[in-house]
PDB file of N, CA and C in Angstrom:
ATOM      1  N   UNK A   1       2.504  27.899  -0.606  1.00  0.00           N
ATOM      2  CA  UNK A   1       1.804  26.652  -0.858  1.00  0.00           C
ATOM      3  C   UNK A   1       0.926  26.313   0.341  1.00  0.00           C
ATOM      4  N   UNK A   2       0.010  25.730   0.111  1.00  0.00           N
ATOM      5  CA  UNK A   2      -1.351  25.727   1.097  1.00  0.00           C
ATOM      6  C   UNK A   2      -0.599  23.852   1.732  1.00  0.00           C
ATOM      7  N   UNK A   3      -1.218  23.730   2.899  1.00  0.00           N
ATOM      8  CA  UNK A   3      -0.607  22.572   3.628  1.00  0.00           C
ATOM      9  C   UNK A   3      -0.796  21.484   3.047  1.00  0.00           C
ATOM     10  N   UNK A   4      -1.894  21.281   2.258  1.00  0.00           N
ATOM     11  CA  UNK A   4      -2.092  19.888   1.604  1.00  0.00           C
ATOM     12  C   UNK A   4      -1.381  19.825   0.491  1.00  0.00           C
ATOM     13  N   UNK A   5      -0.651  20.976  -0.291  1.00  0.00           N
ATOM     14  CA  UNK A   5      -0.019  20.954  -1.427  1.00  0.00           C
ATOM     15  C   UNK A   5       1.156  20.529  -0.972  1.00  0.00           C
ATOM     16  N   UNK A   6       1.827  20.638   0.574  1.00  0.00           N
ATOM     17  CA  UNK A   6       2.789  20.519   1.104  1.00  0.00           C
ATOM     18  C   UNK A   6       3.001  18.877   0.980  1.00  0.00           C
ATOM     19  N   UNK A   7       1.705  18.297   1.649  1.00  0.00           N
ATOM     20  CA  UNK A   7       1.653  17.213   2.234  1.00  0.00           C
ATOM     21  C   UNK A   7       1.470  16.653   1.295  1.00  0.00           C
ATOM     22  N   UNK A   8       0.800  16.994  -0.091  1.00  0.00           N
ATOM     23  CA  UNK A   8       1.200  15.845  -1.606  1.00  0.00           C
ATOM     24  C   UNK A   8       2.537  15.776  -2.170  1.00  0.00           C
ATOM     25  N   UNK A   9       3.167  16.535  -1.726  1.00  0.00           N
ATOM     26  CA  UNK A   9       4.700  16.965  -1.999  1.00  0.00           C
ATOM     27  C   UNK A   9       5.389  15.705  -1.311  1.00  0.00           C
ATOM     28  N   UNK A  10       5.132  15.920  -0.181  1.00  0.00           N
ATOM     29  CA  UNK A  10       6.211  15.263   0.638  1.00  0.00           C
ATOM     30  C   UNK A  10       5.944  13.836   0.266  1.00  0.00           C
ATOM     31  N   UNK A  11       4.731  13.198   0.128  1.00  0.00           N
ATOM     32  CA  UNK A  11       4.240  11.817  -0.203  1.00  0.00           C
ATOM     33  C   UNK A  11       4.816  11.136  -1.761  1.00  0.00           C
ATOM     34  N   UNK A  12       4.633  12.581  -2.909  1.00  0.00           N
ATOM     35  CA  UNK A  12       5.086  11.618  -4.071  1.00  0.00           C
ATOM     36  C   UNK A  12       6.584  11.908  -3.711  1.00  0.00           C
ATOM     37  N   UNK A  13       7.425  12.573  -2.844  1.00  0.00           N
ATOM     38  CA  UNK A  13       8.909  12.629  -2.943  1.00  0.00           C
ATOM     39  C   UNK A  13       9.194  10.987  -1.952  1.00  0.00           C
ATOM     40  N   UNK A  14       8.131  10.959  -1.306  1.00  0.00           N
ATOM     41  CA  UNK A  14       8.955   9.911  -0.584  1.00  0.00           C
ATOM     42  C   UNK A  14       8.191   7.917  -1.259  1.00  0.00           C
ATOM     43  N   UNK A  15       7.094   8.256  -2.020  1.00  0.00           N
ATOM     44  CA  UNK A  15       6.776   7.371  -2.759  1.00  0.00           C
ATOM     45  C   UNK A  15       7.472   5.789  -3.271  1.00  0.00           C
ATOM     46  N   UNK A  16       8.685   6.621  -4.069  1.00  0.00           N
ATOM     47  CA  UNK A  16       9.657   6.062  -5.198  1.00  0.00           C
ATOM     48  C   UNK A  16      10.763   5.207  -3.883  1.00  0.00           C
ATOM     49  N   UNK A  17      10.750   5.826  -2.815  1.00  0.00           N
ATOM     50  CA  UNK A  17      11.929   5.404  -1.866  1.00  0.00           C
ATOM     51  C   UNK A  17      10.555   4.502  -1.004  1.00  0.00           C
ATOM     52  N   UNK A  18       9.225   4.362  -0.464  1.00  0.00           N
ATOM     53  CA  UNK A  18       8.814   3.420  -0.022  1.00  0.00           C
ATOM     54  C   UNK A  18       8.690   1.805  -0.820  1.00  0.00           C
ATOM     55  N   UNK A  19       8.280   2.412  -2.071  1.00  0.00           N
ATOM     56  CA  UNK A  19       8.164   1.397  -3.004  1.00  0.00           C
ATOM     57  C   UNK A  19       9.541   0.473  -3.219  1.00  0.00           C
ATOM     58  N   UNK A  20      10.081   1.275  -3.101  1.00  0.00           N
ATOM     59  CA  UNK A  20      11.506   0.590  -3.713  1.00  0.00           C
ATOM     60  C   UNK A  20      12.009  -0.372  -2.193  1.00  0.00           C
ATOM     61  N   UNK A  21      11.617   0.135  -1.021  1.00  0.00           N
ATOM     62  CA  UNK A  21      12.164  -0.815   0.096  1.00  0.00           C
ATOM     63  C   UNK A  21      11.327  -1.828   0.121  1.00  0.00           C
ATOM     64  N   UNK A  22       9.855  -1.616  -0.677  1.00  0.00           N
ATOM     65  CA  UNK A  22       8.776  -2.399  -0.104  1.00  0.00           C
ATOM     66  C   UNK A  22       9.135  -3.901  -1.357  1.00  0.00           C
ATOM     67  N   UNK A  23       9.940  -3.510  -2.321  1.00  0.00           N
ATOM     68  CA  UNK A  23       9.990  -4.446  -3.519  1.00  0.00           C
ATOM     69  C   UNK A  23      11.443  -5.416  -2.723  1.00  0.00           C
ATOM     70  N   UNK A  24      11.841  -4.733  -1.901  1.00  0.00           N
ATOM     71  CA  UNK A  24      12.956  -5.721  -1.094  1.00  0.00           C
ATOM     72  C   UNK A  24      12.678  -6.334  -0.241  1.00  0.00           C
ATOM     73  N   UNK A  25      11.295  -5.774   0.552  1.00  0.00           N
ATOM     74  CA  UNK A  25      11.074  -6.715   1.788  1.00  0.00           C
ATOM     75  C   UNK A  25      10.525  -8.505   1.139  1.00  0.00           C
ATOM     76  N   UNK A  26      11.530  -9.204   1.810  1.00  0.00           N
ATOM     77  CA  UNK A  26      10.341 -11.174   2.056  1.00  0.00           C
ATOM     78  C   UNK A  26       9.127 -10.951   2.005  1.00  0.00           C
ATOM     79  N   UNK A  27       9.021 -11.710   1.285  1.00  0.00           N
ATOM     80  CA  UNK A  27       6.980 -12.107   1.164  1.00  0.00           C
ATOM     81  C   UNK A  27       6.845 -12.740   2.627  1.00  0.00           C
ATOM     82  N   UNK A  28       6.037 -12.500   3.593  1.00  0.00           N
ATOM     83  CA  UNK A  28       5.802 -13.677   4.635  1.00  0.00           C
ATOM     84  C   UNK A  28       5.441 -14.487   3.804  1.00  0.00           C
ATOM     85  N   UNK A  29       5.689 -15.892   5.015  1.00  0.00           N
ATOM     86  CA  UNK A  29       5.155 -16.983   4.132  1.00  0.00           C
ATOM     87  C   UNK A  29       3.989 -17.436   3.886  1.00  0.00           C
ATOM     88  N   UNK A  30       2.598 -17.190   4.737  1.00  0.00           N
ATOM     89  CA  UNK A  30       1.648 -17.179   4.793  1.00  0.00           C
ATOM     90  C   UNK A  30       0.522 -16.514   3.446  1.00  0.00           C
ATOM     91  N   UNK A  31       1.863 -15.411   3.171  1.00  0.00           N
ATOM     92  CA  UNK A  31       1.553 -15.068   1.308  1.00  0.00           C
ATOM     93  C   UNK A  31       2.411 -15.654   0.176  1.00  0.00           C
ATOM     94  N   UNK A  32       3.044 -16.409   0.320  1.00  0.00           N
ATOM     95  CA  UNK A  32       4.297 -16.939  -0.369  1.00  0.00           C
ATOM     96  C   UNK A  32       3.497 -18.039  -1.385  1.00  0.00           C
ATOM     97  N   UNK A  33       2.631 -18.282  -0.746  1.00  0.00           N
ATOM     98  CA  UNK A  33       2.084 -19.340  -1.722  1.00  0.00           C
ATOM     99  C   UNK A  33       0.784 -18.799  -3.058  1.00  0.00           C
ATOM    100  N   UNK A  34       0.825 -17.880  -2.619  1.00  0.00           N
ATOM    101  CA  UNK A  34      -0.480 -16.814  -3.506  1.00  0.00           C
ATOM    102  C   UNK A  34       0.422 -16.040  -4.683  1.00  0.00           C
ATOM    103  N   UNK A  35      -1.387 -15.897  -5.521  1.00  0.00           N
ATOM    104  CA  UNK A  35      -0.086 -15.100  -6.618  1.00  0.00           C
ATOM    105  C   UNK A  35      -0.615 -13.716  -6.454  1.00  0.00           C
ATOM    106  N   UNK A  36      -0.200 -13.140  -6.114  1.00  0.00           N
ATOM    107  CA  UNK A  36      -0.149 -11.563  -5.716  1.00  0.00           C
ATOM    108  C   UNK A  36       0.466 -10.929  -6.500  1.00  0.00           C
ATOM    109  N   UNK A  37       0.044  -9.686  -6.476  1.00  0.00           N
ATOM    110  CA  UNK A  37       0.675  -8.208  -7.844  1.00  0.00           C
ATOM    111  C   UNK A  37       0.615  -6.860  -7.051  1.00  0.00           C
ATOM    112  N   UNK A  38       1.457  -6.411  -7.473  1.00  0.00           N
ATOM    113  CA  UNK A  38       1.567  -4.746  -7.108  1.00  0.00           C
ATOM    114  C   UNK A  38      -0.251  -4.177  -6.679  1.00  0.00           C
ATOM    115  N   UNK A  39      -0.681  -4.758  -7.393  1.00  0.00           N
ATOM    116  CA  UNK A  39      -2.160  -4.114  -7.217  1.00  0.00           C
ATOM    117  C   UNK A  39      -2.909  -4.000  -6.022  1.00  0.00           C
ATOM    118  N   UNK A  40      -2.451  -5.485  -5.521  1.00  0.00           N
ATOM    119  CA  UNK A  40      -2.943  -6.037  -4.649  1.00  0.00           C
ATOM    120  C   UNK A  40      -2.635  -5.195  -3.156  1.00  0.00           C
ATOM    121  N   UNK A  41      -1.152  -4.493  -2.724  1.00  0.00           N
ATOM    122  CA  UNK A  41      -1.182  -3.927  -2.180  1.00  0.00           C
ATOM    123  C   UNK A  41      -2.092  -2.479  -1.590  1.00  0.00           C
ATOM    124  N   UNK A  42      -2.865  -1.653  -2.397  1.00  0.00           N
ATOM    125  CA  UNK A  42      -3.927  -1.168  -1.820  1.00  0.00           C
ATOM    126  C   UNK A  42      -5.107  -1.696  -1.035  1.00  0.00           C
ATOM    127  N   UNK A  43      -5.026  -2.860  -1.015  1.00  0.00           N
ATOM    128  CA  UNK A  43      -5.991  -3.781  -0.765  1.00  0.00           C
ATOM    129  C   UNK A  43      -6.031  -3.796   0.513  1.00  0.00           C
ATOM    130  N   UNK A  44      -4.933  -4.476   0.726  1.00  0.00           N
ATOM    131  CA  UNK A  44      -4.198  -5.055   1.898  1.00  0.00           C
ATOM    132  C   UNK A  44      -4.036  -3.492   2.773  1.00  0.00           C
ATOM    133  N   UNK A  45      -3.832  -2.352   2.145  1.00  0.00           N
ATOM    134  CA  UNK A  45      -3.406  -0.974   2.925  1.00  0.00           C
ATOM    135  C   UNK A  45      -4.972  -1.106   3.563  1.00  0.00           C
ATOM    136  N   UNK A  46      -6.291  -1.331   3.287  1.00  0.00           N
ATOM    137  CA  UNK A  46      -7.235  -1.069   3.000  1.00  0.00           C
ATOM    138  C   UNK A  46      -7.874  -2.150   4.145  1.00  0.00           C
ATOM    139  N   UNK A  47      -7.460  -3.185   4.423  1.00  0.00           N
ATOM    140  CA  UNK A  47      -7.390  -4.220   5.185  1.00  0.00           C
ATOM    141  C   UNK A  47      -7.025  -3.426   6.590  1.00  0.00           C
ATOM    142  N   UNK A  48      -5.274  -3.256   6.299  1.00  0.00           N
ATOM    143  CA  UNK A  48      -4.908  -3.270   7.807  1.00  0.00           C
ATOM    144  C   UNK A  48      -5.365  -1.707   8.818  1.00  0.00           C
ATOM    145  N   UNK A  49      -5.739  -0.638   7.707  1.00  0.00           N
ATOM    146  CA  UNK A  49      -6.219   0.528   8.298  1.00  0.00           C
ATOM    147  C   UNK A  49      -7.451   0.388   9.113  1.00  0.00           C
ATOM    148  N   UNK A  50      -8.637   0.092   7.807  1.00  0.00           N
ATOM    149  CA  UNK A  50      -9.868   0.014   8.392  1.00  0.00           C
ATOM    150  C   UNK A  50     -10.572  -1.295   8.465  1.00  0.00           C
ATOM    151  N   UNK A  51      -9.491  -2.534   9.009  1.00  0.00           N
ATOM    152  CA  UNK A  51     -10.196  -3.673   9.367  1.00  0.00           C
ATOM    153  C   UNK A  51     -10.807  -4.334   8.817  1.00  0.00           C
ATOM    154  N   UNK A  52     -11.929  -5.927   8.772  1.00  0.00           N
ATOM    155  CA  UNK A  52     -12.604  -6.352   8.176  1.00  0.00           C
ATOM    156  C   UNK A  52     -13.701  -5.141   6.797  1.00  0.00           C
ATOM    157  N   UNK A  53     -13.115  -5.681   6.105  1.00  0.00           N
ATOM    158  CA  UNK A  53     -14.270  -5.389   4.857  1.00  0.00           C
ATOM    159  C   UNK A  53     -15.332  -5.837   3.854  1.00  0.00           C
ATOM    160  N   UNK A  54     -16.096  -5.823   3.318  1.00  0.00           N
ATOM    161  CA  UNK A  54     -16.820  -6.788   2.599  1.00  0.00           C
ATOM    162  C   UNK A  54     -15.981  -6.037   1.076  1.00  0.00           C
ATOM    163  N   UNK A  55     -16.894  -7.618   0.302  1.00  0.00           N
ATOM    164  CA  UNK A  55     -16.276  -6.917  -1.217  1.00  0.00           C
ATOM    165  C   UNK A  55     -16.905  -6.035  -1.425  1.00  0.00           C
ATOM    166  N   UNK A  56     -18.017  -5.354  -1.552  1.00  0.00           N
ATOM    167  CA  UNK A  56     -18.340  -4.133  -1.724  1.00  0.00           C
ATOM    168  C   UNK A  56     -17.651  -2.682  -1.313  1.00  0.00           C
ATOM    169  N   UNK A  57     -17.008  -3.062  -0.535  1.00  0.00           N
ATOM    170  CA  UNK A  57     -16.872  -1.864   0.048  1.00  0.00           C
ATOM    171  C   UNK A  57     -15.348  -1.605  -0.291  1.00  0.00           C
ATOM    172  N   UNK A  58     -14.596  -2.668  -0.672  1.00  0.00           N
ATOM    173  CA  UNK A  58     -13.309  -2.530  -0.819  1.00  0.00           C
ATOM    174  C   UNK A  58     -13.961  -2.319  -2.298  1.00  0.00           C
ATOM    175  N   UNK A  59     -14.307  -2.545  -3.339  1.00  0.00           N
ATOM    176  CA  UNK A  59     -14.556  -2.104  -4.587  1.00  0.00           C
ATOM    177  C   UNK A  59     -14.906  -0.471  -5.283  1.00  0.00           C
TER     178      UNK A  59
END
């Protein structure tokens, strides 16, 4: 298997076990008052990697 086949491997095996801790962690409260969805988390991945974004670019 070539390294990236490796490295999609290892990501959907460990997927099901991030998700599942991430559905246990507290909302801070600063989001507690918003209505937020599963969706919304790429967003936010998308936020804290590469910083300020416009809507365009997150779209």
């Amino acid at each position: 298997m070539s390294s990236v086949d490796d490295s999609i491997r290892t990501l959907l095996l460990l997927m099901p076990r991030m998700v599942g801790r991430a559905k246990r962690l507290k909302v801070p409260e600063e989001l507690a008052g918003l209505n937020l969805a599963p969706r919304h988390l790429s967003l936010f991945a998308y936020l804290l990697f590469d910083g300020p974004l416009g809507v365009n670019e997150l779209a």
